[in-house]
N, C-alpha and C. Protein backbone atom coordinates (compact mmCIF):
# COMPACT_ATOMS: atom_id res chain seq x y z
N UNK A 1 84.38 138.29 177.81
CA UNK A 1 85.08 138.47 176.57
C UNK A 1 85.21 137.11 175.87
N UNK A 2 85.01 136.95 174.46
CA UNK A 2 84.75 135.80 174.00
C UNK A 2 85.54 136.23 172.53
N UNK A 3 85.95 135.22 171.88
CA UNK A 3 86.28 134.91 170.47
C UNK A 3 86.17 133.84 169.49
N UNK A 4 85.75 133.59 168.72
CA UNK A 4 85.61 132.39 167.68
C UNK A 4 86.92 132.67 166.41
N UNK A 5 86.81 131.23 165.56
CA UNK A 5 87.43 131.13 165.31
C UNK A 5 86.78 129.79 164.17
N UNK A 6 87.18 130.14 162.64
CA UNK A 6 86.75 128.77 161.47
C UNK A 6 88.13 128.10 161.30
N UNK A 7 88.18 126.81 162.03
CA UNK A 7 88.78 125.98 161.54
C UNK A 7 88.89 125.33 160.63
N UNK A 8 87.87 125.15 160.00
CA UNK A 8 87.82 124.51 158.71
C UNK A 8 86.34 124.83 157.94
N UNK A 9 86.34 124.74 156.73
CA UNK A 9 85.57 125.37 155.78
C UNK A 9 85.27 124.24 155.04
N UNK A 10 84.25 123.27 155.47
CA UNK A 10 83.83 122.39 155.45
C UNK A 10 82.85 122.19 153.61
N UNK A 11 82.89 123.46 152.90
CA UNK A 11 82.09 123.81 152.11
C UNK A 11 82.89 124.14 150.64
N UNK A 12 84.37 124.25 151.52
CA UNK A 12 85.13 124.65 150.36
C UNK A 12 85.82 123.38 149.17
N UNK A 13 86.05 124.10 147.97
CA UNK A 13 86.58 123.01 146.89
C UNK A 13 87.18 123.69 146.37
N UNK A 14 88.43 123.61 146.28
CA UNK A 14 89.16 124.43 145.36
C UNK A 14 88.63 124.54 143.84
N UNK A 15 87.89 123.83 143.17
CA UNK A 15 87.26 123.81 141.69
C UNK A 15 86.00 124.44 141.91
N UNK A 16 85.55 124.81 142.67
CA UNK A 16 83.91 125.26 142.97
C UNK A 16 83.59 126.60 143.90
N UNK A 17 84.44 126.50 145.13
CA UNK A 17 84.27 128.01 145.50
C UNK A 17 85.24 128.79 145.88
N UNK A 18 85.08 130.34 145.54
CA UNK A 18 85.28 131.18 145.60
C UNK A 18 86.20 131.65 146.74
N UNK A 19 86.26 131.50 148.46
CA UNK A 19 87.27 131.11 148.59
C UNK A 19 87.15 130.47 149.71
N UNK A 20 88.05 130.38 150.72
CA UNK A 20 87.70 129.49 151.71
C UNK A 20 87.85 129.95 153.36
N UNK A 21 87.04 130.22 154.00
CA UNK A 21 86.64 130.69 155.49
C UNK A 21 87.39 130.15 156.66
N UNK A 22 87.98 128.97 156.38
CA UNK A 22 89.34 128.62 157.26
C UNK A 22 89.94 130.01 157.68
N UNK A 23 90.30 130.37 159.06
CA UNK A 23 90.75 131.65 159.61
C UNK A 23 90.13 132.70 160.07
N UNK A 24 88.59 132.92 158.96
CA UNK A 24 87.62 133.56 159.80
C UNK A 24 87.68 133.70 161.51
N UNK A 25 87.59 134.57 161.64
CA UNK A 25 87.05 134.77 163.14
C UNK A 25 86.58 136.73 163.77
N UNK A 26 86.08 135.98 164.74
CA UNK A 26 85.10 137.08 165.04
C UNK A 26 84.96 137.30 166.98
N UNK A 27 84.31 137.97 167.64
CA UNK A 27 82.80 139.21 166.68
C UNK A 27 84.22 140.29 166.10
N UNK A 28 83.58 140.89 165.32
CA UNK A 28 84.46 142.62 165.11
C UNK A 28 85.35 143.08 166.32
N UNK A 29 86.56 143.27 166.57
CA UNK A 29 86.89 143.80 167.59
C UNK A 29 87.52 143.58 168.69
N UNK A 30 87.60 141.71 168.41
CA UNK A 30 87.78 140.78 169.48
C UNK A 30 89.46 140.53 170.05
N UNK A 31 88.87 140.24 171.08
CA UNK A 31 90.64 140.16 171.77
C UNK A 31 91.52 139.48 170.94
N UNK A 32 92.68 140.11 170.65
CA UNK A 32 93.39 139.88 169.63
C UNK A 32 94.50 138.45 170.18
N UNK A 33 94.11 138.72 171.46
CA UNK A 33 95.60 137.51 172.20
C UNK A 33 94.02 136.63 172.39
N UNK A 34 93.27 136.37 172.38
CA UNK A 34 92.37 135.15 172.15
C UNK A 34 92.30 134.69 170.51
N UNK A 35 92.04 135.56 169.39
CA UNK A 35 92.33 135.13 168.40
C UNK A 35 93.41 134.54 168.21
N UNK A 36 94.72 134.90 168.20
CA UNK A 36 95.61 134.42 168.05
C UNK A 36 95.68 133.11 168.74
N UNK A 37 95.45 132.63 169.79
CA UNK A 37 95.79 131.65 170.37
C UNK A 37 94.27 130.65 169.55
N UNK A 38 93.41 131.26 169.46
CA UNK A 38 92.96 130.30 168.71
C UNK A 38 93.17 129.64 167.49
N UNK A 39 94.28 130.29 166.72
CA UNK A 39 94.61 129.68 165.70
C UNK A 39 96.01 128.98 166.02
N UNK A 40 96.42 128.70 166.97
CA UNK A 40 97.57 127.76 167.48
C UNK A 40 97.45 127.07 168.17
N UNK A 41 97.51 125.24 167.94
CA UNK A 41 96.75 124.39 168.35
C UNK A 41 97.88 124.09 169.42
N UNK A 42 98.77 124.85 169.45
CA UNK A 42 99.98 124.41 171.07
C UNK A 42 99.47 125.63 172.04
N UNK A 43 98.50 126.59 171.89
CA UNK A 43 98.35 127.25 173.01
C UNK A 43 97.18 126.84 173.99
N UNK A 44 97.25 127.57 174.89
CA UNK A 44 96.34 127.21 176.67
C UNK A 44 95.05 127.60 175.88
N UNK A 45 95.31 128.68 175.28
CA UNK A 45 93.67 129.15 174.89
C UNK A 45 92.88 128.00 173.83
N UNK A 46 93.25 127.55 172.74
CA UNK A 46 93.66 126.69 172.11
C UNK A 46 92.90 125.53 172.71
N UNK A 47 93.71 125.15 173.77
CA UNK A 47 93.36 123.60 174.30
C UNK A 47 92.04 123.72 174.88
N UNK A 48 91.79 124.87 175.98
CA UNK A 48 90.90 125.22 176.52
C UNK A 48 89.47 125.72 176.03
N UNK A 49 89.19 126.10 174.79
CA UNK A 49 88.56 126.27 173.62
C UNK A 49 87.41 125.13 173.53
N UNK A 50 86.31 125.46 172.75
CA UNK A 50 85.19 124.94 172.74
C UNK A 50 84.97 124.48 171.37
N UNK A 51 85.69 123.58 171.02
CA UNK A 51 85.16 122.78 169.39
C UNK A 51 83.13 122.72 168.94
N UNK A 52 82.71 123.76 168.08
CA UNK A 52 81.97 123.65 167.76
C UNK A 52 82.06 123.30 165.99
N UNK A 53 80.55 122.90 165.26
CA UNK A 53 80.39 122.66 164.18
C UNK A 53 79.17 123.17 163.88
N UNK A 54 78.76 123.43 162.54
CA UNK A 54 77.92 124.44 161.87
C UNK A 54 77.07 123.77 160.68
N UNK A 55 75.94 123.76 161.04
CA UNK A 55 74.76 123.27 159.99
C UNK A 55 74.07 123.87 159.06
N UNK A 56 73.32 123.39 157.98
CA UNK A 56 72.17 124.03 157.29
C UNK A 56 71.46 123.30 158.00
N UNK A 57 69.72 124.02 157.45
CA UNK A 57 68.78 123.31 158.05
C UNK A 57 68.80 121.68 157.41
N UNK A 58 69.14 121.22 156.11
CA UNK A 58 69.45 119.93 155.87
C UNK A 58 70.73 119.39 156.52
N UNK A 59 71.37 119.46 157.22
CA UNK A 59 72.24 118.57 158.33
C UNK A 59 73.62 118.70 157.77
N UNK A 60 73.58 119.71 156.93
CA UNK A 60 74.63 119.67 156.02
C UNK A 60 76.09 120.43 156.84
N UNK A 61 77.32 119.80 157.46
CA UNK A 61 78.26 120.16 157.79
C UNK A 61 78.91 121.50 156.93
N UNK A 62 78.35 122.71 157.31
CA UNK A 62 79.80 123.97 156.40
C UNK A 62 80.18 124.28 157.32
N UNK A 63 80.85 124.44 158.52
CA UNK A 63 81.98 124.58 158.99
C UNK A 63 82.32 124.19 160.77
N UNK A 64 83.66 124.25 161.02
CA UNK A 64 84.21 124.08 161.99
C UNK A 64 84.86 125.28 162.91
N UNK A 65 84.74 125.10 164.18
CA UNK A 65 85.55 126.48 165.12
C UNK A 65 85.94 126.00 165.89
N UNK A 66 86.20 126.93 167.02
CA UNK A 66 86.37 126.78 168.12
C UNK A 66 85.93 128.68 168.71
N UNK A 67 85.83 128.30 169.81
CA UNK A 67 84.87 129.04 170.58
C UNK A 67 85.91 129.52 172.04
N UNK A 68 86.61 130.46 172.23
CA UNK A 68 87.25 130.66 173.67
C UNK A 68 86.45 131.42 174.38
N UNK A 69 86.82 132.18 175.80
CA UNK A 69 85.86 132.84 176.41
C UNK A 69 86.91 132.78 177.36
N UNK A 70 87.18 134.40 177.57
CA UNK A 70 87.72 134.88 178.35
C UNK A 70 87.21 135.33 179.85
N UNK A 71 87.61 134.82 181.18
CA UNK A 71 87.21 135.75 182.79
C UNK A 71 85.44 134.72 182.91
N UNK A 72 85.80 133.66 182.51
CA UNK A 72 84.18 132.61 182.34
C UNK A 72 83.86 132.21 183.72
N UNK A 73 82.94 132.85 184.66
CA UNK A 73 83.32 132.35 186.28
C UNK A 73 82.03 131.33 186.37
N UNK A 74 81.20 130.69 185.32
CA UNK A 74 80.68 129.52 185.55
C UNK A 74 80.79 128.37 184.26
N UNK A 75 80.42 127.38 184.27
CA UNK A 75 80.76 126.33 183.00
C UNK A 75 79.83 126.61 182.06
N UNK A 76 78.75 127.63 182.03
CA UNK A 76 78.59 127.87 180.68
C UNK A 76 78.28 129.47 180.21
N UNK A 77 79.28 129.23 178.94
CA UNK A 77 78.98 130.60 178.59
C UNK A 77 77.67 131.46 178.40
N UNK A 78 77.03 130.82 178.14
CA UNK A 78 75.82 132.05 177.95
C UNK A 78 75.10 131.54 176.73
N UNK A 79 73.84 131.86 176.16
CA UNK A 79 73.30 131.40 174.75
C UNK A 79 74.30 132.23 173.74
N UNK A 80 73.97 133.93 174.43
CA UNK A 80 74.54 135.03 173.36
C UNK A 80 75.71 135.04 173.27
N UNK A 81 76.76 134.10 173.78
CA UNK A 81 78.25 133.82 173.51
C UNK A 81 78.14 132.44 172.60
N UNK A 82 77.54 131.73 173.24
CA UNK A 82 77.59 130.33 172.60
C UNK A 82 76.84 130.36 171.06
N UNK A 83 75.94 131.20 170.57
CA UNK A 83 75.56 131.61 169.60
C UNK A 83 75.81 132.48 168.36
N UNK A 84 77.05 133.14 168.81
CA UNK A 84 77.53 134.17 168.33
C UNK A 84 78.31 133.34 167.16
N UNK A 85 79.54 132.80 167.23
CA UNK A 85 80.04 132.18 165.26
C UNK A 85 78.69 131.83 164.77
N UNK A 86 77.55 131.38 164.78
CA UNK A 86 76.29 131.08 163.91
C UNK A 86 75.88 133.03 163.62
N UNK A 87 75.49 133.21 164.66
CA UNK A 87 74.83 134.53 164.38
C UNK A 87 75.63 135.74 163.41
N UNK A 88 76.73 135.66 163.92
CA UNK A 88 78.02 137.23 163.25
C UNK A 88 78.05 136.45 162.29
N UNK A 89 78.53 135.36 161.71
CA UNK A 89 79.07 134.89 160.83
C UNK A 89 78.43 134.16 159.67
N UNK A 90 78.03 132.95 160.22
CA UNK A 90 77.56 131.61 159.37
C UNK A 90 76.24 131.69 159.37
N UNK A 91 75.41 132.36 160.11
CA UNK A 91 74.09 132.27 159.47
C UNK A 91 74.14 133.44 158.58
N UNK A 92 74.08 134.19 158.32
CA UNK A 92 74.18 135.45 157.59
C UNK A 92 74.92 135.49 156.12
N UNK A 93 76.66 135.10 156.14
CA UNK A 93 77.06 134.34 155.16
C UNK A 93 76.82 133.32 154.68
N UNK A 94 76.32 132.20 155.05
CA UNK A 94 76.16 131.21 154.38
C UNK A 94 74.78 129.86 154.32
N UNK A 95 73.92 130.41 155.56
CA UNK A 95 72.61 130.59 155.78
C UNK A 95 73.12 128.89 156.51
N UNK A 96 73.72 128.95 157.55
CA UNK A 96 73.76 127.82 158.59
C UNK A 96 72.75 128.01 159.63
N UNK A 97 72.80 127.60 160.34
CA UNK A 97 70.83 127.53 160.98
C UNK A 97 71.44 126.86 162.63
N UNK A 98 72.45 125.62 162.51
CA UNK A 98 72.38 125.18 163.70
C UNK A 98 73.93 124.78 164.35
N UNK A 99 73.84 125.24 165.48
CA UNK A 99 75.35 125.13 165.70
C UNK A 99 75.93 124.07 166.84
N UNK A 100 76.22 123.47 167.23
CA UNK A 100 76.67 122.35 167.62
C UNK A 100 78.31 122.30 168.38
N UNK A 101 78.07 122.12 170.08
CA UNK A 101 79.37 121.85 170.65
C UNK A 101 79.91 120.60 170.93
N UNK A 102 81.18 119.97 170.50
CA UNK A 102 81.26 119.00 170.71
C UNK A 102 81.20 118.56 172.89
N UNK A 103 80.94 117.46 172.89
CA UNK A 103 81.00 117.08 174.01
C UNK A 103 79.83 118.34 175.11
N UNK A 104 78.92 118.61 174.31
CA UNK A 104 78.35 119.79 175.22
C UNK A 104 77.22 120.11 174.14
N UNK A 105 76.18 118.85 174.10
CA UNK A 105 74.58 118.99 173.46
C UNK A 105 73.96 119.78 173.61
N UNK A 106 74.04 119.82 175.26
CA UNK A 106 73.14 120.92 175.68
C UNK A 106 73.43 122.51 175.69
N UNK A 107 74.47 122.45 174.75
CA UNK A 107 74.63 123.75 173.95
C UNK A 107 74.43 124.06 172.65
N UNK A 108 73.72 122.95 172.14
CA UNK A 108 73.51 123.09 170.62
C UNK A 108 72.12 124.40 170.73
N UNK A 109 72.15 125.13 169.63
CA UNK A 109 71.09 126.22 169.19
C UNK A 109 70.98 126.21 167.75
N UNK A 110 69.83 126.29 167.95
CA UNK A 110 69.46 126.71 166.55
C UNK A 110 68.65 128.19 166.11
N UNK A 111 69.25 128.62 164.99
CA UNK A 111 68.56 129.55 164.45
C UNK A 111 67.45 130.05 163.65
């Protein structure tokens, strides 16, 4: 069980767009006590959470998450977890391409 979460909306301007993706989170359906804790930077889930960041194919920063994962019985989640805020979300809306974990390269993917 996994959840994401847009921390920041790296794309937004209050004079220019429309609105801003800060709060997003996903997939459809998702554990609601992982969302939540992902948007509260004093919770376990929170701390424990996977800071990722979100590219165009020009290197261009549109957005920020974090990434939890619930019952995880090895250190890495999976491609199709670790891929998922690019895939449900940011490639589709906003045509981001590459996604990026901090402290954890060898989880970067691209789309």
């Amino acid at each position: 069980m996994y959840a994401w979460i847009i921390t920041e909306d790296n794309l937004y301007h209050p004079e220019h767009s429309i609105s801003d993706e800060a709060g997003k989170s996903g997939p459809r359906g998702a554990d609601a006590t992982l969302i939540n804790g992902l948007g509260d930077p004093m919770s376990d889930i929170y701390r424990k959470a996977y800071e990722f960041r979100m590219y165009d194919d020009d290197g261009i920063l549109y957005y920020t998450g974090r990434l939890a994962v619930k019952g995880l019985k090895t250190e890495d989640p999976g491609e199709y977890v670790l891929m998922a805020p690019l895939y449900d979300f940011a490639g589709p809306s906003a045509g981001a391409t590459l996604i990026k974990y901090t402290n954890h390269p060898e989880w970067d993917i691209e789309y």
